[in-house]
PDB file of N, CA and C in Angstrom:
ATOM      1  N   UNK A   1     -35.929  24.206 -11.047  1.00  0.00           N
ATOM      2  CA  UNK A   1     -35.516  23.533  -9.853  1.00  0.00           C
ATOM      3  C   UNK A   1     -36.607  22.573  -9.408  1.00  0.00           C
ATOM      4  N   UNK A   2     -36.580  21.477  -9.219  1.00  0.00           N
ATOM      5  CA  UNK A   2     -37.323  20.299  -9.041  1.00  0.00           C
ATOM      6  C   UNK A   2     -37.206  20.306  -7.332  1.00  0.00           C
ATOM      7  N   UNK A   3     -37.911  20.049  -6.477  1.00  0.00           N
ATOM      8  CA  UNK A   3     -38.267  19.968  -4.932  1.00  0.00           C
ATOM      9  C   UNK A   3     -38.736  19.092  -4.146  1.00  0.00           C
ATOM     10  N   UNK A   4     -37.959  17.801  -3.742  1.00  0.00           N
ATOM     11  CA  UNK A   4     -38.193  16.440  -3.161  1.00  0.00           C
ATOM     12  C   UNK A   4     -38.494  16.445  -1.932  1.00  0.00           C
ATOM     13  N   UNK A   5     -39.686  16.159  -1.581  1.00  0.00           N
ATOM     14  CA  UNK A   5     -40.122  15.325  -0.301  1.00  0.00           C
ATOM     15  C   UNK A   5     -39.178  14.351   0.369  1.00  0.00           C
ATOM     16  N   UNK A   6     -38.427  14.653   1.739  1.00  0.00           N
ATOM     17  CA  UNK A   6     -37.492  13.565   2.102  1.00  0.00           C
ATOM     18  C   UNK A   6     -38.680  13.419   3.301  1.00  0.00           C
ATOM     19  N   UNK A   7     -38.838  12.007   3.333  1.00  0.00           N
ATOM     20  CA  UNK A   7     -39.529  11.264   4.018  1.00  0.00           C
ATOM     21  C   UNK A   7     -38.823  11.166   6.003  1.00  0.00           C
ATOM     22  N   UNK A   8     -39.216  11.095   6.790  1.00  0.00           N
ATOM     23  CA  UNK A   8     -38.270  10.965   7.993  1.00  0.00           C
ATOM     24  C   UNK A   8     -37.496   9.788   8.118  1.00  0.00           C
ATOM     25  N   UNK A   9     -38.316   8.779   7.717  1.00  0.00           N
ATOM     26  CA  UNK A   9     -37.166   7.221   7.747  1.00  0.00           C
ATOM     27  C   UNK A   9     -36.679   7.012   6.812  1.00  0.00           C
ATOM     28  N   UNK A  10     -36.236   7.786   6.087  1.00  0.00           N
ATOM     29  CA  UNK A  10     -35.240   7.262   4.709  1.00  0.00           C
ATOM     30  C   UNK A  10     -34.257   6.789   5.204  1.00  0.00           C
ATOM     31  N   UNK A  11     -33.408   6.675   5.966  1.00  0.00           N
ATOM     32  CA  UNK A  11     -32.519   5.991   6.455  1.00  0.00           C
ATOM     33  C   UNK A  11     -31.064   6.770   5.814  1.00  0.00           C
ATOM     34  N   UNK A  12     -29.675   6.060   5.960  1.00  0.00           N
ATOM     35  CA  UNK A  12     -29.288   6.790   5.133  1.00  0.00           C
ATOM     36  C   UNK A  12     -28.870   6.655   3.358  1.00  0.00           C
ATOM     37  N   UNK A  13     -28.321   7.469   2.609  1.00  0.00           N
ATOM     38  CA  UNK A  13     -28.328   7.391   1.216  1.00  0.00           C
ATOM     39  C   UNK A  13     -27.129   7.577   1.136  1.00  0.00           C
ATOM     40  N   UNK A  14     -26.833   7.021  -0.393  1.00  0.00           N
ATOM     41  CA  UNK A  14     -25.778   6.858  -0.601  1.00  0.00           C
ATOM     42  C   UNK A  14     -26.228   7.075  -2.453  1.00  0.00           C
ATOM     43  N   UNK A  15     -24.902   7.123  -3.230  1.00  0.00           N
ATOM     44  CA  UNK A  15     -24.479   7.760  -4.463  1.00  0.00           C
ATOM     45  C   UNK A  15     -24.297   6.317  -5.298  1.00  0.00           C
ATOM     46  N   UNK A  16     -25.572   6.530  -6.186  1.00  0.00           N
ATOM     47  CA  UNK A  16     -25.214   5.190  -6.952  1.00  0.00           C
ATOM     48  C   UNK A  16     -25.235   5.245  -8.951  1.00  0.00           C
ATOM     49  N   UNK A  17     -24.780   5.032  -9.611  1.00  0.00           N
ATOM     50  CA  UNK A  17     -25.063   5.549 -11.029  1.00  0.00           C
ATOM     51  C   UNK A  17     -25.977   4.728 -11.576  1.00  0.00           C
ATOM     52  N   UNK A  18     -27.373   5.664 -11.895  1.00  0.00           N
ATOM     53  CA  UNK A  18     -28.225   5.071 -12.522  1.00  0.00           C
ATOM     54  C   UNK A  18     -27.992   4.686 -14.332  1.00  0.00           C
ATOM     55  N   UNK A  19     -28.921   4.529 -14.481  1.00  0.00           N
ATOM     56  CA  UNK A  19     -28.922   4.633 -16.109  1.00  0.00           C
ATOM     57  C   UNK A  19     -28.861   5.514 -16.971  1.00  0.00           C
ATOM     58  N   UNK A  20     -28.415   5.705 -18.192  1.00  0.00           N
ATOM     59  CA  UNK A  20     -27.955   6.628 -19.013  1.00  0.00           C
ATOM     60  C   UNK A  20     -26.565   7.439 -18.712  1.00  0.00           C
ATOM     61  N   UNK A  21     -26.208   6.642 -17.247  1.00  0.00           N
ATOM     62  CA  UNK A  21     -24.958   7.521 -17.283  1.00  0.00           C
ATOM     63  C   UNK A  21     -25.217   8.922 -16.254  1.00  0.00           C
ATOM     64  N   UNK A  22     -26.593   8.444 -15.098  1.00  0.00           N
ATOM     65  CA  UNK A  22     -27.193   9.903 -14.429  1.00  0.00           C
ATOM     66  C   UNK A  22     -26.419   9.120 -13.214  1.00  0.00           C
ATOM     67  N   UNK A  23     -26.346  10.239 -12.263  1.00  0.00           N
ATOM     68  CA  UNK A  23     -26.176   9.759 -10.990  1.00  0.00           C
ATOM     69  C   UNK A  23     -27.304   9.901 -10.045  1.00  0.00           C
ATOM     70  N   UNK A  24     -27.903   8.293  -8.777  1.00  0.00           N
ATOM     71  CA  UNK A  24     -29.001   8.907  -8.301  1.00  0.00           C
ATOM     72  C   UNK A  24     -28.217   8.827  -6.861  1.00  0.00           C
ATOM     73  N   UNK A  25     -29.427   9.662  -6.112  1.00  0.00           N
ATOM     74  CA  UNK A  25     -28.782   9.528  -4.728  1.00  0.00           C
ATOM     75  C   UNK A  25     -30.059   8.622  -4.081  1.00  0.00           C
ATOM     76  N   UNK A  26     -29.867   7.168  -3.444  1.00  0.00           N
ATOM     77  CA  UNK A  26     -30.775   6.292  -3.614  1.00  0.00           C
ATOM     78  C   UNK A  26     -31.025   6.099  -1.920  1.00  0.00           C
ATOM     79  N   UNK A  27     -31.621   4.779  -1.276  1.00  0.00           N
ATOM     80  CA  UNK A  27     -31.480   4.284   0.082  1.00  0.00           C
ATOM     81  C   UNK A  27     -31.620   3.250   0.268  1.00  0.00           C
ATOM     82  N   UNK A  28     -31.282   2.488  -1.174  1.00  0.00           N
ATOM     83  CA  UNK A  28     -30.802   1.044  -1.225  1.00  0.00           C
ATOM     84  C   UNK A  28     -32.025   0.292  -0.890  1.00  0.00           C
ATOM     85  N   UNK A  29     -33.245   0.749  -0.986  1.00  0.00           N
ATOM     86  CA  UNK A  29     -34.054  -0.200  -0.750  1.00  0.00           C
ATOM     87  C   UNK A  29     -34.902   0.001  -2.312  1.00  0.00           C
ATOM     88  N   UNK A  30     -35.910  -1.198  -2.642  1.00  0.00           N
ATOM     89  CA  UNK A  30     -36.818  -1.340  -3.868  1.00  0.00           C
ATOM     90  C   UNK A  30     -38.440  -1.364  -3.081  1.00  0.00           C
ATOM     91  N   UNK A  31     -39.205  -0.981  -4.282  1.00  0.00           N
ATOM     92  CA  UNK A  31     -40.440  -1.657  -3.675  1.00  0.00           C
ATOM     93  C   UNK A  31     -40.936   0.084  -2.909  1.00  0.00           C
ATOM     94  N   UNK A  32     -41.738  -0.198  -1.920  1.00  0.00           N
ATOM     95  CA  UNK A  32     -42.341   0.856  -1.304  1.00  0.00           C
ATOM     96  C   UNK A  32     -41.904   1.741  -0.801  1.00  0.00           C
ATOM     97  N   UNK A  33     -40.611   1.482   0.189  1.00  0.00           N
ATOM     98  CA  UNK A  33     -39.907   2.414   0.666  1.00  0.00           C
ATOM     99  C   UNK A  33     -38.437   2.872   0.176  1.00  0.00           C
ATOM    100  N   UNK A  34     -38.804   3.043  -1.839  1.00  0.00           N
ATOM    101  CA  UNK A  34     -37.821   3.051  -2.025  1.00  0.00           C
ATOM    102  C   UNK A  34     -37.809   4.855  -2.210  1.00  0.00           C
ATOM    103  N   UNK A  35     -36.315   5.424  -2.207  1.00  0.00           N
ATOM    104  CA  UNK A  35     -36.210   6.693  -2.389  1.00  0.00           C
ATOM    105  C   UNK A  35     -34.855   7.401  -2.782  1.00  0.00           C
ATOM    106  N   UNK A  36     -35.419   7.824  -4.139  1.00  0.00           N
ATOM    107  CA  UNK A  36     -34.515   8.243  -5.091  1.00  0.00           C
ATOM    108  C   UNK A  36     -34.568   9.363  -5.896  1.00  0.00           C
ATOM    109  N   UNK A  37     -33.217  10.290  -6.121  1.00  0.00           N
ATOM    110  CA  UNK A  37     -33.252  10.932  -6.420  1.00  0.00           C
ATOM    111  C   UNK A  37     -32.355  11.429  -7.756  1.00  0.00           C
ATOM    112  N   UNK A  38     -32.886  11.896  -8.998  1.00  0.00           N
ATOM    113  CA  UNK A  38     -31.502  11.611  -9.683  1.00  0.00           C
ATOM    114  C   UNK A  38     -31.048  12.975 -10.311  1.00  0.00           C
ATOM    115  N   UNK A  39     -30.092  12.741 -10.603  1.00  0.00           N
ATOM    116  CA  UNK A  39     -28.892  14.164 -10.852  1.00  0.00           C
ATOM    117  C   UNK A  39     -28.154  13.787 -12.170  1.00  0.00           C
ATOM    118  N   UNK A  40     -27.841  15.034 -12.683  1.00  0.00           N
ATOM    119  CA  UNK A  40     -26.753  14.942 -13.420  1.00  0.00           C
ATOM    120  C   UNK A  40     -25.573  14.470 -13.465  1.00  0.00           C
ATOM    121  N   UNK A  41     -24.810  15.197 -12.070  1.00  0.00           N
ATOM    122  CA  UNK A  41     -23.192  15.181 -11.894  1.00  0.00           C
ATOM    123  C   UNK A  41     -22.985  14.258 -10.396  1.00  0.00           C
ATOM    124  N   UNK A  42     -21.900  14.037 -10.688  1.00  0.00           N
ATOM    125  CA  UNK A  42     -21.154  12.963  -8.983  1.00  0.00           C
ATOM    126  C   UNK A  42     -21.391  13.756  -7.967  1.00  0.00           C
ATOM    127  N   UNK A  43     -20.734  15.370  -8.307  1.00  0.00           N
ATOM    128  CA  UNK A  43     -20.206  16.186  -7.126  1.00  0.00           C
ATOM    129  C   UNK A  43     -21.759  16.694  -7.035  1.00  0.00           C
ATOM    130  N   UNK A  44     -23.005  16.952  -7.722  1.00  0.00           N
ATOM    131  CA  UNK A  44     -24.171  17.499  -6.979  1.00  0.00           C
ATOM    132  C   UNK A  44     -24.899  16.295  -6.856  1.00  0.00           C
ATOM    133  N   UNK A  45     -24.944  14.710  -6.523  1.00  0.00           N
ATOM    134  CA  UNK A  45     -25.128  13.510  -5.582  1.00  0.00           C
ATOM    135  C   UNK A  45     -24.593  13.629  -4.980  1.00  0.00           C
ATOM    136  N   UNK A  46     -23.044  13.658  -4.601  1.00  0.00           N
ATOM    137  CA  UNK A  46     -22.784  13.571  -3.266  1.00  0.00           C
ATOM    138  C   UNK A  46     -23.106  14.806  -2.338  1.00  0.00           C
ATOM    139  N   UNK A  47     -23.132  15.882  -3.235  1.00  0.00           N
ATOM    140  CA  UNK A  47     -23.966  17.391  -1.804  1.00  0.00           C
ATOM    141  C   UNK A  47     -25.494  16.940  -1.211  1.00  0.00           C
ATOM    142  N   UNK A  48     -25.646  16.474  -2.322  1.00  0.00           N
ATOM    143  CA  UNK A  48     -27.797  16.135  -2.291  1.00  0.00           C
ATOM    144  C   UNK A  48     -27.084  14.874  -0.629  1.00  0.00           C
ATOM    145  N   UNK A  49     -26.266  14.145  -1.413  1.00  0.00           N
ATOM    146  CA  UNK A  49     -26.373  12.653  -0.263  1.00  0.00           C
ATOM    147  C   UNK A  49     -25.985  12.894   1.748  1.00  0.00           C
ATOM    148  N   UNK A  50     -25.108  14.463   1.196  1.00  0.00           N
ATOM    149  CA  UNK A  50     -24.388  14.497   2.697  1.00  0.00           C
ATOM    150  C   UNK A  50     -25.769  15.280   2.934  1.00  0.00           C
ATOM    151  N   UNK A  51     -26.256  16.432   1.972  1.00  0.00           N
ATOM    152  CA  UNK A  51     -27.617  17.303   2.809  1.00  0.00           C
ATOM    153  C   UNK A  51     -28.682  15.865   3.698  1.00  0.00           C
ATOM    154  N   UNK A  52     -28.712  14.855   3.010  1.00  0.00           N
ATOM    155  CA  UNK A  52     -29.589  14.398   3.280  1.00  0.00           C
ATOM    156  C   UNK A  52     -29.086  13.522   4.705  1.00  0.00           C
ATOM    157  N   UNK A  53     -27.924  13.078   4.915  1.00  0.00           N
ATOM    158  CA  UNK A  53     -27.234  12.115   5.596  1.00  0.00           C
ATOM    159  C   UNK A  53     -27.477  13.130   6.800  1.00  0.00           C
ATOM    160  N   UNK A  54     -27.066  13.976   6.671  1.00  0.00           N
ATOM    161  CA  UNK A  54     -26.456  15.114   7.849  1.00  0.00           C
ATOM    162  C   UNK A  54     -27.779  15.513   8.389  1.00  0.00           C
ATOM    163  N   UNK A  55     -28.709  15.567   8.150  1.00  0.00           N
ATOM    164  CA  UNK A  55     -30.311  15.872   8.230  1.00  0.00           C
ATOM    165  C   UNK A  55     -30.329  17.535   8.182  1.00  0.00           C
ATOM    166  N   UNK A  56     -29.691  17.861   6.419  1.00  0.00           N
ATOM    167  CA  UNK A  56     -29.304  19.339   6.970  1.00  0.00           C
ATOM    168  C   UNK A  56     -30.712  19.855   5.967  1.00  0.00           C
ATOM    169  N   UNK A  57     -31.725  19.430   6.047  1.00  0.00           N
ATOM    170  CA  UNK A  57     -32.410  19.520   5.060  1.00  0.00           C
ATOM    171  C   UNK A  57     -33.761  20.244   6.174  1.00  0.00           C
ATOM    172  N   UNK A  58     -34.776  20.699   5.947  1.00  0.00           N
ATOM    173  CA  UNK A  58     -36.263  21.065   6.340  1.00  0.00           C
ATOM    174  C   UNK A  58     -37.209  20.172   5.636  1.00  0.00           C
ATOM    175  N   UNK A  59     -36.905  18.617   5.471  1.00  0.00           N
ATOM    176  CA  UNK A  59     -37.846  18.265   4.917  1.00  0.00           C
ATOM    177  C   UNK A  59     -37.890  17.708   3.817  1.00  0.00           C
ATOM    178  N   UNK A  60     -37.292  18.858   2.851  1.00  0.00           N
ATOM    179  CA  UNK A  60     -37.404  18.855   1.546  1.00  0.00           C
ATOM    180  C   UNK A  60     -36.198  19.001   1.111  1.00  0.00           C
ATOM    181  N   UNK A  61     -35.376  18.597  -0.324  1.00  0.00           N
ATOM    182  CA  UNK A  61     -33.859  19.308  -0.778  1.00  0.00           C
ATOM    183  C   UNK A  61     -35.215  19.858  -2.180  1.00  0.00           C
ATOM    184  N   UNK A  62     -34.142  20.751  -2.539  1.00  0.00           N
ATOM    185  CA  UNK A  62     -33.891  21.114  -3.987  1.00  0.00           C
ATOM    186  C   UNK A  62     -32.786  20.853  -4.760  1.00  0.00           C
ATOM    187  N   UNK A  63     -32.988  20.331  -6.027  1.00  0.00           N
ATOM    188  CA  UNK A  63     -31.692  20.056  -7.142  1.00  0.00           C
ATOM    189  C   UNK A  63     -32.170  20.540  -8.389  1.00  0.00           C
ATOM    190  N   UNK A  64     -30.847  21.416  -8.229  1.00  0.00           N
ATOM    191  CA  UNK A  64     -31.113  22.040  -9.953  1.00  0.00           C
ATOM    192  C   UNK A  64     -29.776  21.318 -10.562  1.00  0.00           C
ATOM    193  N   UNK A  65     -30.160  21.992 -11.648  1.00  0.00           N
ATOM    194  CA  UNK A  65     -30.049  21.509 -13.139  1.00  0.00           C
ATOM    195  C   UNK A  65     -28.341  22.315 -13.131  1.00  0.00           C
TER     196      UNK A  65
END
């Protein structure tokens, strides 16, 4: 299980398909304040995207495999 630092101003995220065919859960920005996260499947981006939207998080998510 891998354990991400969510920053307080991430703003919100949204579900975008990276490369190889992964899905990340991103915040649309590049550069410094960018923040991304990537996954396997659609349906565990969009749980990661609402935990994060909803601020149902302590901080941190976890995403497993």
């Amino acid at each position: 299980m891998a354990k991400y630092t969510v920053p307080e101003n991430v703003g919100k995220v949204r579900v975008a398909v990276a490369l190889g065919g992964k899905y990340a859960v991103w915040n649309g920005k590049q550069g410094k304040h960018e923040f991304r996260i990537l996954v396997r499947t659609k349906k565990q981006a969009e749980e990661v995207a609402k935990m994060i939207n909803e601020k149902a998080h302590a901080g941190a998510v976890e995403v497993w495999e």
